[in-house]
C-alpha atoms as a PDB file:
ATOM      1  CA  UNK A   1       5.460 -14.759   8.797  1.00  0.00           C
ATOM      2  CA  UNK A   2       9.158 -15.407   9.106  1.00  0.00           C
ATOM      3  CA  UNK A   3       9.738 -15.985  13.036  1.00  0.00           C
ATOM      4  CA  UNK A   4      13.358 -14.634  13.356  1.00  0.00           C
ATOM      5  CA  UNK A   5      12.196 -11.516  11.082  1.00  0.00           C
ATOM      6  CA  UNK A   6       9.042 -11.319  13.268  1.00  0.00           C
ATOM      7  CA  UNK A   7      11.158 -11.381  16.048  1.00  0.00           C
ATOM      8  CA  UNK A   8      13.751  -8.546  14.760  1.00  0.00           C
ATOM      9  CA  UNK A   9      10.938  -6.044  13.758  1.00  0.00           C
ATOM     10  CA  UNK A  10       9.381  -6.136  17.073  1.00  0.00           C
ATOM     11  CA  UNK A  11      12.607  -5.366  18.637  1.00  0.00           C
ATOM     12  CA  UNK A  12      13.277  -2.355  16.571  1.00  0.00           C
ATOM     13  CA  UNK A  13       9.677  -0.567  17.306  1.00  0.00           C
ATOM     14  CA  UNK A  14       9.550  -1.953  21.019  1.00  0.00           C
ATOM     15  CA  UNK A  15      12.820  -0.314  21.214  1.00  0.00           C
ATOM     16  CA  UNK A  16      12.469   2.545  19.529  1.00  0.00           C
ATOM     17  CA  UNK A  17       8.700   2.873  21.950  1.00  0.00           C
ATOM     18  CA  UNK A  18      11.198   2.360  24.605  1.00  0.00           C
ATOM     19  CA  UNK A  19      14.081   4.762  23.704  1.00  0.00           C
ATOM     20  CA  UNK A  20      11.405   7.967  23.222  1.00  0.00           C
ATOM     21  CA  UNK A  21       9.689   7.774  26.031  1.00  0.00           C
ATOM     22  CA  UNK A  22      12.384   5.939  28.816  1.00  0.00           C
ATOM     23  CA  UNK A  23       9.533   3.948  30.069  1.00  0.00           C
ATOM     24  CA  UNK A  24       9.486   0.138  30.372  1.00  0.00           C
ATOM     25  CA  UNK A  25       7.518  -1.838  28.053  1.00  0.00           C
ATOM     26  CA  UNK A  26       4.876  -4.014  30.319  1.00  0.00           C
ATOM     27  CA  UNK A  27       5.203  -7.545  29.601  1.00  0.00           C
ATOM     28  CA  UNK A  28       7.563  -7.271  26.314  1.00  0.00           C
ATOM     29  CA  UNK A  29       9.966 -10.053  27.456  1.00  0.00           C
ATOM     30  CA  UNK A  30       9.260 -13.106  27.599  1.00  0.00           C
ATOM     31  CA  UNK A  31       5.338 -11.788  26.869  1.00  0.00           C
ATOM     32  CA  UNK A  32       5.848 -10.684  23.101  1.00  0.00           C
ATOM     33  CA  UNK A  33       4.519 -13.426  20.897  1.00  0.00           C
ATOM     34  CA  UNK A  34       7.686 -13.522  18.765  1.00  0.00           C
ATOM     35  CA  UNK A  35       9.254 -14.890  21.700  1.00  0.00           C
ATOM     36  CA  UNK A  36       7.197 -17.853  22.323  1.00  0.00           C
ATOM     37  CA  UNK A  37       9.283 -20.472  21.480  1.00  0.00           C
ATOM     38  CA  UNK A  38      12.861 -18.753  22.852  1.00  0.00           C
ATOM     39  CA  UNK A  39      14.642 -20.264  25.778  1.00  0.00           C
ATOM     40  CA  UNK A  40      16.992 -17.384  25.744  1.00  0.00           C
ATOM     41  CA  UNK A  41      17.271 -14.193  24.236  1.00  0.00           C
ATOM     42  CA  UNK A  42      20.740 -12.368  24.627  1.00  0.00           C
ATOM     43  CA  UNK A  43      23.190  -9.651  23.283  1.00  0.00           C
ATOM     44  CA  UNK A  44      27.022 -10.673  23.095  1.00  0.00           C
ATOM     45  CA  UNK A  45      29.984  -8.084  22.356  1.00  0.00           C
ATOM     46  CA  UNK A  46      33.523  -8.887  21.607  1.00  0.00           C
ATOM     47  CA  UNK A  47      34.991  -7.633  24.704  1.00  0.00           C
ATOM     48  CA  UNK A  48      38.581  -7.646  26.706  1.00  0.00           C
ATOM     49  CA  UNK A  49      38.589  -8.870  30.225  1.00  0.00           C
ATOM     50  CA  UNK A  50      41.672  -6.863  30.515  1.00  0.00           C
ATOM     51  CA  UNK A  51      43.848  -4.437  28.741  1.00  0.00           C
ATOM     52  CA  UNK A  52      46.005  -7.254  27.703  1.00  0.00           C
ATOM     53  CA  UNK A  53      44.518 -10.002  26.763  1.00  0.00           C
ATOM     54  CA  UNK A  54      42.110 -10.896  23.800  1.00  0.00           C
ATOM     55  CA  UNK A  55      38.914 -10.192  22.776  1.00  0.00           C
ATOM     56  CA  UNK A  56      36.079 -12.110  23.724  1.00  0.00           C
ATOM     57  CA  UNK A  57      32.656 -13.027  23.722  1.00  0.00           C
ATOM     58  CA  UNK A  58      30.998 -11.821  26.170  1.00  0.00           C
ATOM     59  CA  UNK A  59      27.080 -11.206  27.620  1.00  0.00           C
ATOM     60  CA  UNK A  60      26.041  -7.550  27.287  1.00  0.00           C
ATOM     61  CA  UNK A  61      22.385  -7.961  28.217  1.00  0.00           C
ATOM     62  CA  UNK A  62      20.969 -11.093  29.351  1.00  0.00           C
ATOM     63  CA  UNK A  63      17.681 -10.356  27.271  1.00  0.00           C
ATOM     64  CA  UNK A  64      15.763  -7.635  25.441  1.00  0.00           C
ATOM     65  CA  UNK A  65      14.940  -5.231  28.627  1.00  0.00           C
ATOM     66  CA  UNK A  66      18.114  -5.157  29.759  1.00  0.00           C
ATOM     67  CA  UNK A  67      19.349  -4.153  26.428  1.00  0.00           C
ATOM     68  CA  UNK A  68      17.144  -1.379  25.813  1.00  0.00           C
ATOM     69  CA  UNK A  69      18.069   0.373  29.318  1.00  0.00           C
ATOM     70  CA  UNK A  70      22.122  -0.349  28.228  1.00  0.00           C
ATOM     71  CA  UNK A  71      21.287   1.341  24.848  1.00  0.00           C
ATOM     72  CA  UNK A  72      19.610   4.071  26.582  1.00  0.00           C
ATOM     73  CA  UNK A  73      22.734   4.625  28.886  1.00  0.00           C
ATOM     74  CA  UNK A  74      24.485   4.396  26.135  1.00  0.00           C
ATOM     75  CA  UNK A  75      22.776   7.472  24.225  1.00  0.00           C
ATOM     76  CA  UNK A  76      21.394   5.538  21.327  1.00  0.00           C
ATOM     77  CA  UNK A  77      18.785   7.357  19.541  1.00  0.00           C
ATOM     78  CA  UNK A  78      16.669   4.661  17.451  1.00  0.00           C
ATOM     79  CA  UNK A  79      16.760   1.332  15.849  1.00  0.00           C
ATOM     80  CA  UNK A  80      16.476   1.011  12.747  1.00  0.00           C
ATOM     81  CA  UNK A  81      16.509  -2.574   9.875  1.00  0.00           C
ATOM     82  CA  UNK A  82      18.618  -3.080   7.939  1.00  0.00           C
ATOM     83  CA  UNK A  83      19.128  -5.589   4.663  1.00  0.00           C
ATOM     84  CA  UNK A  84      21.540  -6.913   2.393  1.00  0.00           C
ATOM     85  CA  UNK A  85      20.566  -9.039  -0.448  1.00  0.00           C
ATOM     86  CA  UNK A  86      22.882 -12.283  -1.018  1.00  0.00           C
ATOM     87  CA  UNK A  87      26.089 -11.134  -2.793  1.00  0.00           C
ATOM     88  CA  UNK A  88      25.878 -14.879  -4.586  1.00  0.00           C
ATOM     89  CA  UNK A  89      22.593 -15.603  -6.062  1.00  0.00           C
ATOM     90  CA  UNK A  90      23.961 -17.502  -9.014  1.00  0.00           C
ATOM     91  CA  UNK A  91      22.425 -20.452  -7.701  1.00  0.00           C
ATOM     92  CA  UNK A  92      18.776 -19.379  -6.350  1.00  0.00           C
ATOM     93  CA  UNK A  93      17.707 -15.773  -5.856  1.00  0.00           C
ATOM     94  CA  UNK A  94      16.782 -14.512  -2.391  1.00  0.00           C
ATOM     95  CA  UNK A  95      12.981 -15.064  -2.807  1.00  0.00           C
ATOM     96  CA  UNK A  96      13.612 -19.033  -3.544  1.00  0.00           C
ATOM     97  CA  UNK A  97      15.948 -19.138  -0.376  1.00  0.00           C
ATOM     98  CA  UNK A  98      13.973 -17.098   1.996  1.00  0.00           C
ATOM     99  CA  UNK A  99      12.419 -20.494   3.803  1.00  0.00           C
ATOM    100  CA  UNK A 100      16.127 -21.500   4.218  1.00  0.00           C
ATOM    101  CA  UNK A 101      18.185 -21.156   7.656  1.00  0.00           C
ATOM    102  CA  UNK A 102      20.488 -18.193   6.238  1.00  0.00           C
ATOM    103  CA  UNK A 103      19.094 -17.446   2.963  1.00  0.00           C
ATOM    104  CA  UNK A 104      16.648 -14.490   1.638  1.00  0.00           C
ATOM    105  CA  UNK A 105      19.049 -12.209   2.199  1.00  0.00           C
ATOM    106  CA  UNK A 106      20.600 -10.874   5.855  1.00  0.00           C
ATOM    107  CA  UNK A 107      18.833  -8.755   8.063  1.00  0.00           C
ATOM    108  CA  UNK A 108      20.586  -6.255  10.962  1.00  0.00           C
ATOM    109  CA  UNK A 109      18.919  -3.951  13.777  1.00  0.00           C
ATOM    110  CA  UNK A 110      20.783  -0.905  13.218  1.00  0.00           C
ATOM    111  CA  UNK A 111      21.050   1.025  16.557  1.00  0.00           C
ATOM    112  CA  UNK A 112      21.772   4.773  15.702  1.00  0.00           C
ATOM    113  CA  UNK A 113      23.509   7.011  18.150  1.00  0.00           C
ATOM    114  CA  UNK A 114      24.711  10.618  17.581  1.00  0.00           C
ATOM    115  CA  UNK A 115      27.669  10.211  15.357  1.00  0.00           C
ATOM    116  CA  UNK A 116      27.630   6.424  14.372  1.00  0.00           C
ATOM    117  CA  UNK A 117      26.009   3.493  14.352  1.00  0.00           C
ATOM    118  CA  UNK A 118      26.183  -0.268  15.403  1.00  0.00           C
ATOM    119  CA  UNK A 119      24.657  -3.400  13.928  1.00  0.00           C
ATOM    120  CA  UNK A 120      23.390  -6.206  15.517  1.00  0.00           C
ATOM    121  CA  UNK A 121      22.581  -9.797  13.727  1.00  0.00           C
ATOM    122  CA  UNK A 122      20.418 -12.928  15.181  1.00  0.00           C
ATOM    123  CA  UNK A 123      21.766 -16.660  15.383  1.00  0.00           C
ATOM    124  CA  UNK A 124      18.974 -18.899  16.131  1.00  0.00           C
ATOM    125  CA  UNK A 125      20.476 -22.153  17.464  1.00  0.00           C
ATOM    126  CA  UNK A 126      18.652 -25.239  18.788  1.00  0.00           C
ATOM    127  CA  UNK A 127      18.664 -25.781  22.040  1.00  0.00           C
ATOM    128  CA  UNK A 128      16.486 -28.816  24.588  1.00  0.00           C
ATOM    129  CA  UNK A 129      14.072 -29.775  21.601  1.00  0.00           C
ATOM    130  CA  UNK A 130      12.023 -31.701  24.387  1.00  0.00           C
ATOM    131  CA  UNK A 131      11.297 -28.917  26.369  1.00  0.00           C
ATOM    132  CA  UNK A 132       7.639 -29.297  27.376  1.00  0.00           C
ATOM    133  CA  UNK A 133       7.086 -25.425  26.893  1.00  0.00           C
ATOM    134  CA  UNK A 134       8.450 -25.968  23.365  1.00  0.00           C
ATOM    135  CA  UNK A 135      10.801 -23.239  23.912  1.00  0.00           C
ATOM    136  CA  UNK A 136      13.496 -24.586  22.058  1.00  0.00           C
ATOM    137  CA  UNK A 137      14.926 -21.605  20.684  1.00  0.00           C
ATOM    138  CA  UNK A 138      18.436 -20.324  21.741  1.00  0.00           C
ATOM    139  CA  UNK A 139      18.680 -16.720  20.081  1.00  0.00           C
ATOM    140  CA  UNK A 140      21.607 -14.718  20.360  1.00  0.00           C
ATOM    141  CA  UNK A 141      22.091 -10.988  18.755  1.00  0.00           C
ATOM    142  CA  UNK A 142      26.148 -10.328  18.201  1.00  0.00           C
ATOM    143  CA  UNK A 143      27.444  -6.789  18.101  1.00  0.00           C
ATOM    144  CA  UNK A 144      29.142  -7.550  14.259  1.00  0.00           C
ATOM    145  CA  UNK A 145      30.197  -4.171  13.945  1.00  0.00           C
ATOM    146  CA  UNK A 146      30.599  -0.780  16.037  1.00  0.00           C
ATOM    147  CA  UNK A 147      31.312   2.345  15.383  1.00  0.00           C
ATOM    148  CA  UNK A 148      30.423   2.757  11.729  1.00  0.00           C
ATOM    149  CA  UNK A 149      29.309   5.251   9.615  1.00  0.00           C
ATOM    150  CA  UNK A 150      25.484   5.883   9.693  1.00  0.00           C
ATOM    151  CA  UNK A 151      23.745   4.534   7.153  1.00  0.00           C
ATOM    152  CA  UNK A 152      20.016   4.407   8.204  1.00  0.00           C
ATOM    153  CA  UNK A 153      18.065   2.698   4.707  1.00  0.00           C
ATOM    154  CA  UNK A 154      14.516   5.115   4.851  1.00  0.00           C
ATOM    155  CA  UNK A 155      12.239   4.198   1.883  1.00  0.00           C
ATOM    156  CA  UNK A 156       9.581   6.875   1.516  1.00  0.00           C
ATOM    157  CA  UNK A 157       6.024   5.146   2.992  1.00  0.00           C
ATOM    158  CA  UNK A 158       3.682   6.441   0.935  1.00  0.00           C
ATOM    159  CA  UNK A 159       5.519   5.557  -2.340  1.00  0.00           C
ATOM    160  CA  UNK A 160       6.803   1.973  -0.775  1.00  0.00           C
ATOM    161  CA  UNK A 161       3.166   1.703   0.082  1.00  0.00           C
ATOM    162  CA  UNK A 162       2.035   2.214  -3.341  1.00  0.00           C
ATOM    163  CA  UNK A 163       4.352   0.551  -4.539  1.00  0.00           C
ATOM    164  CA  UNK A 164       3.398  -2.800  -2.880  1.00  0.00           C
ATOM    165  CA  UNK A 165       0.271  -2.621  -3.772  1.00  0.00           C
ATOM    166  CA  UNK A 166       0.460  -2.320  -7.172  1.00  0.00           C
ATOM    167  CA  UNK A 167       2.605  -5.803  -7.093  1.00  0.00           C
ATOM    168  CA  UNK A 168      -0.014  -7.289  -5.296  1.00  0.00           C
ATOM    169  CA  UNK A 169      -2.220  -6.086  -7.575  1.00  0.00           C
ATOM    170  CA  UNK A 170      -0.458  -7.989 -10.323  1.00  0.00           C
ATOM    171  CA  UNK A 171       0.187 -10.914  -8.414  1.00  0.00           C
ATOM    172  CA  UNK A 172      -3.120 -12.202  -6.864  1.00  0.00           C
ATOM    173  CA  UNK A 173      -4.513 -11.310 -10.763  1.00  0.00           C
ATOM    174  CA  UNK A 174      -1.669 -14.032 -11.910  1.00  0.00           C
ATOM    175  CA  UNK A 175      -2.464 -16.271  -8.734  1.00  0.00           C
ATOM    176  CA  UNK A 176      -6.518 -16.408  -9.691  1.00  0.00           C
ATOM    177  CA  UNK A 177      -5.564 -16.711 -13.530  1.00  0.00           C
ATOM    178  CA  UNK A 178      -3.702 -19.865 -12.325  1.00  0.00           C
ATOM    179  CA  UNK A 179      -6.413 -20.910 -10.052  1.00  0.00           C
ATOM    180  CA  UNK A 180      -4.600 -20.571  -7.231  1.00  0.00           C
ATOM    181  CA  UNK A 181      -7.552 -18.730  -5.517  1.00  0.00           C
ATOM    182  CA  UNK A 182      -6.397 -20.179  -1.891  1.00  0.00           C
ATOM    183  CA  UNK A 183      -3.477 -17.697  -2.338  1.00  0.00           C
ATOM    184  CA  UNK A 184      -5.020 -14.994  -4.238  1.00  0.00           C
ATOM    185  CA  UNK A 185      -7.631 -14.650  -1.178  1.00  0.00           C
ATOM    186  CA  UNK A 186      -6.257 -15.894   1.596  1.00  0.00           C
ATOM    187  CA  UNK A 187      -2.753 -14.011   1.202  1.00  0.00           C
ATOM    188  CA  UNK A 188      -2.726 -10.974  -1.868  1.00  0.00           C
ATOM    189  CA  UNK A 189      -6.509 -10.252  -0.824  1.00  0.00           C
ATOM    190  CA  UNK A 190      -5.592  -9.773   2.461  1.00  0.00           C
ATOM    191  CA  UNK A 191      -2.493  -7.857   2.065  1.00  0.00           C
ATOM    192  CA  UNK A 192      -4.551  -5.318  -0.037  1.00  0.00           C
ATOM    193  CA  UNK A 193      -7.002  -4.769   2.485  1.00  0.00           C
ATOM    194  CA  UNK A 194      -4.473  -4.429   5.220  1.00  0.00           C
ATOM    195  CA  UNK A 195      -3.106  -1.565   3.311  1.00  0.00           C
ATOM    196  CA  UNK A 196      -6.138   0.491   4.264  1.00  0.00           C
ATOM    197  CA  UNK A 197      -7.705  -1.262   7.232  1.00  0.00           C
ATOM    198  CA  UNK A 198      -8.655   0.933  10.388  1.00  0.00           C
ATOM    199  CA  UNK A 199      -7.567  -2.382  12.684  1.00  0.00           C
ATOM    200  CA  UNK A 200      -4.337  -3.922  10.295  1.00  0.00           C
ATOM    201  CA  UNK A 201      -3.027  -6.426  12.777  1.00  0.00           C
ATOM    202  CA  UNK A 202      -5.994  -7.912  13.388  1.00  0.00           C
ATOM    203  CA  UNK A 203      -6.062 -11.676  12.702  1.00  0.00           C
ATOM    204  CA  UNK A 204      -1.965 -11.791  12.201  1.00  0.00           C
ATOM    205  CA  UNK A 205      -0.489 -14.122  14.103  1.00  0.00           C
ATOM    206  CA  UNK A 206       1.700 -11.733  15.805  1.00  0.00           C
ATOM    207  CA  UNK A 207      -0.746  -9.433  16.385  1.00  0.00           C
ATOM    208  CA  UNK A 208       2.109  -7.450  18.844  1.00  0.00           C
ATOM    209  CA  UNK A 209       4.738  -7.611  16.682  1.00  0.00           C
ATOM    210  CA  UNK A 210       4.379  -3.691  16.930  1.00  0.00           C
ATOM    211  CA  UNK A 211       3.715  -1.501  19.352  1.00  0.00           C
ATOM    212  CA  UNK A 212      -0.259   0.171  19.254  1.00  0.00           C
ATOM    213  CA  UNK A 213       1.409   3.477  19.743  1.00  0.00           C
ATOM    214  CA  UNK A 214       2.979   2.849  16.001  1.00  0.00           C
ATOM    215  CA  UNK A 215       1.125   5.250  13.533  1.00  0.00           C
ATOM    216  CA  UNK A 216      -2.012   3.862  11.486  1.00  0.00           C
ATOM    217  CA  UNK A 217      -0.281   4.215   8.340  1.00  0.00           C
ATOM    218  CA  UNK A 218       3.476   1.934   9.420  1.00  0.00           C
ATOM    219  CA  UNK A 219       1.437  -0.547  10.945  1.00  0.00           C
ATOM    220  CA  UNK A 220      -1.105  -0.809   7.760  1.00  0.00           C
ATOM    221  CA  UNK A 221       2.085  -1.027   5.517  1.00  0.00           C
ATOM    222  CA  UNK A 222       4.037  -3.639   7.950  1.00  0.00           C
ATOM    223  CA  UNK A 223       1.398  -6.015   8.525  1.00  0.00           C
ATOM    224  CA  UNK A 224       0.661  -5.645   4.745  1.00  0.00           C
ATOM    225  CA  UNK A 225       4.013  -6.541   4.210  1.00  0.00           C
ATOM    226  CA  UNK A 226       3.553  -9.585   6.829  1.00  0.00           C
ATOM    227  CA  UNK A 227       0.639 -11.148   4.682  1.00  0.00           C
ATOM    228  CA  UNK A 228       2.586 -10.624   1.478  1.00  0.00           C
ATOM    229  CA  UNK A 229       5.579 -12.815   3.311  1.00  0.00           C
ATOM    230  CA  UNK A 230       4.219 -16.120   1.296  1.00  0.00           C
ATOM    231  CA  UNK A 231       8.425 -17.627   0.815  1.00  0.00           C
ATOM    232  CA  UNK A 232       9.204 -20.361   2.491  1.00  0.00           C
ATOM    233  CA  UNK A 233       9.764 -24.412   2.220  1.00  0.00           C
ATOM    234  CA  UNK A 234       7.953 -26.918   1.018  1.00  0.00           C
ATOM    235  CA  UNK A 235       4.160 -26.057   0.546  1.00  0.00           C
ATOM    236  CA  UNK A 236       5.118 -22.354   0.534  1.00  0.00           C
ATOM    237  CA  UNK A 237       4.177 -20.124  -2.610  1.00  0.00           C
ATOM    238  CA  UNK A 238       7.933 -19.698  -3.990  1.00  0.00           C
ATOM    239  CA  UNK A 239       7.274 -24.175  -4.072  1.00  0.00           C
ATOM    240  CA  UNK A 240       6.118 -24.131  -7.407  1.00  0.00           C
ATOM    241  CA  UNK A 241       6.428 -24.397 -10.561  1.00  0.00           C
ATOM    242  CA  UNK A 242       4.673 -24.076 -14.453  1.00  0.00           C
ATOM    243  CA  UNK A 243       5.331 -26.339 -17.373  1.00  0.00           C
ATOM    244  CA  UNK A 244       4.481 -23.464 -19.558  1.00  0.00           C
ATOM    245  CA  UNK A 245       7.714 -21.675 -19.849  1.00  0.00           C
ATOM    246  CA  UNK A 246       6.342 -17.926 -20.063  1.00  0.00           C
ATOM    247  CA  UNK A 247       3.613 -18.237 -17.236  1.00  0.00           C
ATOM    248  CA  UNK A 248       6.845 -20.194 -14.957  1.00  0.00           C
ATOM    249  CA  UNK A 249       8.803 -16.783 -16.242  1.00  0.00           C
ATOM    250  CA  UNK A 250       5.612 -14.712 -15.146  1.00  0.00           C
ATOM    251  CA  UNK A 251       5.389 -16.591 -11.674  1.00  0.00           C
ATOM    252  CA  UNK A 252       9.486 -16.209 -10.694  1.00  0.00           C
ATOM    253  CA  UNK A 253       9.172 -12.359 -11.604  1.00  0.00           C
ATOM    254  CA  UNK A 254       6.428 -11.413  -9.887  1.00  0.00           C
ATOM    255  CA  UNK A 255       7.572 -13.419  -7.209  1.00  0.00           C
ATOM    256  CA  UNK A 256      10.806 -12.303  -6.839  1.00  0.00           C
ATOM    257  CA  UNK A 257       9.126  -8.991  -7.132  1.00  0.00           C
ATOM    258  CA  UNK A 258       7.099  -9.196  -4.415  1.00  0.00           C
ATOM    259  CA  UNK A 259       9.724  -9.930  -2.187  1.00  0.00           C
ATOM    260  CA  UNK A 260      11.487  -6.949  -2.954  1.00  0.00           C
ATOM    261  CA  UNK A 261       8.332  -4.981  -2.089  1.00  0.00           C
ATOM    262  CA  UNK A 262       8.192  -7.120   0.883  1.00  0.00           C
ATOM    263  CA  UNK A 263      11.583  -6.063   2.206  1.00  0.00           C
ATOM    264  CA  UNK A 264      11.393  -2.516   1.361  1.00  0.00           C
ATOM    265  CA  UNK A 265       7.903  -2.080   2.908  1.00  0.00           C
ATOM    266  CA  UNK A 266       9.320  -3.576   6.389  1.00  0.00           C
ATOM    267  CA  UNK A 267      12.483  -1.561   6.313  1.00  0.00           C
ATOM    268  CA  UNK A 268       9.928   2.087   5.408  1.00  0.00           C
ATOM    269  CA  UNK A 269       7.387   1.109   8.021  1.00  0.00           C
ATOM    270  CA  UNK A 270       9.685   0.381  10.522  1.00  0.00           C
ATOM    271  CA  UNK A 271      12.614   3.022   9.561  1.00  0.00           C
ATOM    272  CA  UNK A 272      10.188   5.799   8.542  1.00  0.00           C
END
């Protein structure tokens, strides 16, 4: 699982636990697993120190709990994802970028309020890569742009769901035709199951990337989604490649179709 997307969904439903019911989340910062290797985790705001003078970067929250209680003040009523594919994929399409600082696409937590909307995005910069906690991670989530129009993405779940299995369907059927069985079972199989297990983050790494509270059916579909997330680098599933032109053909659209899926399934569960 992608650590800064990881990271991104469980601030969305931690928040959104947090907004409904105004009570703080035991333990969510620095406990949450997608924080494990983060030094820091801010919020920054171009901001004027005075009437006069220029904008400026400045600290809004110095981590996750602090920003929840300023979006509460603030009367912001959810947080939602949201995705843009790459406006240039004349080169590579998202799904062959994904394992690549800034490619795959951009992802923004959407925090909704009563008559607009403002979007956050992660940077991820390195920061003491000796540290003997291996918290190396400096992440910081800028306020890009405030008061815009509402524009909350909300895939239906039960189609999305559908949906993604049916590709994974088609996919681990191509994978064990291929004899890539390693992937077929330890990655499509499992994602299918997920999609209808009674306990669906169990054995994910980030087994809190949600909160329990989440309904059955968005965490089935979003840790489905999490086993399905096989892009990356070197060694990763999108690393390959077919001398046979049609089966290569077969492999980059099911591929790139699966990512799709992927994206839409997080966006549903999480959104929905």
């Amino acid at each position: 699982m992608n650590g800064p997307l990881a990271q991104l969904i469980a601030l969305a439903t931690h928040g959104n636990s947090y907004l409904k019911t105004q009570k703080p989340i035991s333990d969510f910062y620095p406990g949450n697993s997608t924080f494990q290797y983060c030094a820091s985790v801010d919020f920054q705001a171009m901001k004027k120190a005075f009437f006069f003078t220029r904008l400026k970067k400045k600290v809004i929250a110095q981590n996750p709990n602090e920003w929840f209680a300023l979006l509460s003040q603030g009367g912001c009523r959810s947080l939602k994802l949201d995705y843009h594919h790459s406006r240039d994929q004349s080169f590579a399409r998202d799904h062959k970028l994904a394992g690549f600082i800034g490619g795959g696409g951009s992802w923004a937590i959407e925090a909704v309020y009563d008559h607009y909307t403002d979007f956050y995005i992660a940077q991820w910069q390195v920061g003491d890569q000796k540290a003997s906690d291996r918290k190396i991670w400096i992440v910081t989530y800028d306020l890009i742009d405030a008061n815009q129009p509402i524009r909350v993405l909300k895939p239906a779940l039960l189609k999305t769901k559908s949906q993604l299995k049916e590709t994974l369907l088609e996919i681990k059927k191509f994978a064990t035709e291929q004899g890539l069985t390693w992937w077929a079972d330890h990655f499509f199989e499992k994602a299918i199951n997920t999609l209808t297990s009674e306990k669906p983050s169990e054995g994910f790494y980030h087994t809190d990337m949600v909160p329990a509270t989440m309904p059955l059916a968005n965490q089935q579909l979003i840790f489905a989604a999490g086993y399905s997330n096989v892009f990356g680098g070197m060694g990763s599933w999108n690393d390959m490649g077919f001398q046979d032109q049609e089966i290569n053909k077969r492999y980059e659209e099911l591929s790139a179709k699966l990512y799709e899926n992927m994206n839409v399934a997080f966006i549903a569960s999480v959104n929905s």
